[in-house]
C-alpha atoms as a PDB file:
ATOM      1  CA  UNK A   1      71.168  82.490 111.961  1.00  0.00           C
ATOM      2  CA  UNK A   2      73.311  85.834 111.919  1.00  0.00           C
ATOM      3  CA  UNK A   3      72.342  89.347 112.149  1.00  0.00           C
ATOM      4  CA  UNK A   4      70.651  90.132 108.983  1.00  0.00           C
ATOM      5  CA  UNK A   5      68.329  87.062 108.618  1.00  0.00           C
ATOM      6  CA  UNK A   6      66.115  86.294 107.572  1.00  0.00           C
ATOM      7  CA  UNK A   7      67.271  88.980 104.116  1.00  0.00           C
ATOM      8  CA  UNK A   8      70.290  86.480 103.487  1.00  0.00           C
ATOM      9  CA  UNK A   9      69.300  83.747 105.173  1.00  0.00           C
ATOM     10  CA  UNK A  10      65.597  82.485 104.164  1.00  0.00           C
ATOM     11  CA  UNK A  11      66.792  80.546 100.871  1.00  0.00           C
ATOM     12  CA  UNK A  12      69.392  78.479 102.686  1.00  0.00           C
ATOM     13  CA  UNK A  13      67.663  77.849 105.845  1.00  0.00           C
ATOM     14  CA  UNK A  14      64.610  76.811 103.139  1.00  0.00           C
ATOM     15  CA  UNK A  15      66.904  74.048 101.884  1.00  0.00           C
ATOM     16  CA  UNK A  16      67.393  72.907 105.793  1.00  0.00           C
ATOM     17  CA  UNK A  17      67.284  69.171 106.854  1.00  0.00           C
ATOM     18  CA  UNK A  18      67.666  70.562 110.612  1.00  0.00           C
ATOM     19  CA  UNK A  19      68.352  74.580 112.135  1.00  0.00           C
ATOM     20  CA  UNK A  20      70.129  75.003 114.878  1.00  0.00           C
ATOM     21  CA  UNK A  21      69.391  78.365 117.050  1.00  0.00           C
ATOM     22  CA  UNK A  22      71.969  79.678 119.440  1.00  0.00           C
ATOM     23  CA  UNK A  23      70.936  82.745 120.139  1.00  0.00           C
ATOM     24  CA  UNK A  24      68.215  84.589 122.471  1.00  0.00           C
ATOM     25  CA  UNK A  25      65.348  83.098 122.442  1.00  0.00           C
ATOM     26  CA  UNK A  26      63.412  86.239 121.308  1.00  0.00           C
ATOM     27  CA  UNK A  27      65.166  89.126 119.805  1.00  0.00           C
ATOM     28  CA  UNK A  28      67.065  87.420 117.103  1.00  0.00           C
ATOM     29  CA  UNK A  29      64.532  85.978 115.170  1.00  0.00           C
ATOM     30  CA  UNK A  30      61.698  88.009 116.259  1.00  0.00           C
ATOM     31  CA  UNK A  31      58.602  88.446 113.742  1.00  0.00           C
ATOM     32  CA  UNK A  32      60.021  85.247 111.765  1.00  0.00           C
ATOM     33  CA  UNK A  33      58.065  82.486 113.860  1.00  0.00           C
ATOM     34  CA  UNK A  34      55.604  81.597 110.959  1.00  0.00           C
ATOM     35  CA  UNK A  35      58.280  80.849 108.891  1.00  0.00           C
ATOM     36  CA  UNK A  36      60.239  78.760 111.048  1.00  0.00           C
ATOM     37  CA  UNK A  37      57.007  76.855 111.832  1.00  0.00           C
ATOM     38  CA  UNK A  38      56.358  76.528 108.136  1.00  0.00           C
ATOM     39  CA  UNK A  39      60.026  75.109 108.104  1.00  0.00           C
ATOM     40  CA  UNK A  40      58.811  72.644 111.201  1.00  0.00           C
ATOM     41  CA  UNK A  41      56.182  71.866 109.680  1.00  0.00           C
ATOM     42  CA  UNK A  42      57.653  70.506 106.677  1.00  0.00           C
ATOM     43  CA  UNK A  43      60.007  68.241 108.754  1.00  0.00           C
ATOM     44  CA  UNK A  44      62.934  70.322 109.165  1.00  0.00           C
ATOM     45  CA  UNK A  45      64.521  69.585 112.440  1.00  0.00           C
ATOM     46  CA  UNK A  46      64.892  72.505 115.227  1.00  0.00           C
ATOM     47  CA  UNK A  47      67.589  72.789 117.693  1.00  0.00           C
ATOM     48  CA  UNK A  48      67.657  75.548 120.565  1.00  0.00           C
ATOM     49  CA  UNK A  49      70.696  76.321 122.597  1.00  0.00           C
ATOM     50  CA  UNK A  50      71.788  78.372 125.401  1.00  0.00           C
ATOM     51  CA  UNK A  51      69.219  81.080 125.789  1.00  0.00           C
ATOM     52  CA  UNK A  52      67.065  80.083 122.792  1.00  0.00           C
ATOM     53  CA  UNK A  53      65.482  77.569 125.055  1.00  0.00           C
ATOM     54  CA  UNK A  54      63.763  80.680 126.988  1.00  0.00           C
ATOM     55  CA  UNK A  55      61.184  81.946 124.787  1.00  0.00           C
ATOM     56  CA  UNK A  56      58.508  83.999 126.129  1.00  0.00           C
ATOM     57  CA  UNK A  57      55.290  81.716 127.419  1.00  0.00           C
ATOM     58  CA  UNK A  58      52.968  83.188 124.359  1.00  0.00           C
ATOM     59  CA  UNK A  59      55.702  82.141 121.754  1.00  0.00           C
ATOM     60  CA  UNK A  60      56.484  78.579 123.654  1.00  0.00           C
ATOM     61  CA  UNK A  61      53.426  77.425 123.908  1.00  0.00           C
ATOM     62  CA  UNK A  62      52.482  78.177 120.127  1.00  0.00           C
ATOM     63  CA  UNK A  63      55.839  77.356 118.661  1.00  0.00           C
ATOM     64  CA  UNK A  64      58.332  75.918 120.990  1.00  0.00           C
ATOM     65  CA  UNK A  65      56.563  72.980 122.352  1.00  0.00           C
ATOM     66  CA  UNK A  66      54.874  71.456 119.209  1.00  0.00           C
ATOM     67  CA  UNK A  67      58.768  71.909 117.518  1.00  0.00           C
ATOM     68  CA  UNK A  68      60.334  69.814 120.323  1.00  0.00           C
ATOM     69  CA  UNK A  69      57.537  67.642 121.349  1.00  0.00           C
ATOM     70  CA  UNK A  70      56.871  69.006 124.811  1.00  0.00           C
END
């Protein structure tokens, strides 16, 4: 993911077989966790590195830990 997602970014990552997000774990893809869930959802893998693997406890519990199977 770069800067400017998800304006650049949504019909690629869309395509996805797996996304992998090195970044922190909030501010970079803020406001954009339905659509990576809808992206989950459908099977497309999710990898977190780094930081990403500290989300807050409102967006981990909804979103992390049904991604990675915690």
């Amino acid at each position: 993911l770069r800067a400017d997602w998800p304006k650049k970014d949504k019909p690629i990552l869309e395509e996805a077989d797996t996304i992998v997000i090195y970044a922190d774990a909030t501010s970079g893809h803020a406001g954009q966790w339905e659509f990576l869930d809808g992206l989950a959802r459908k099977g497309v893998g999710m990898v977190f590195m780094h930081y990403a693997v500290h989300p807050s406890r409102e967006i981990g519990e909804k979103y992390y830990r049904p991604w990675i199977g915690a």
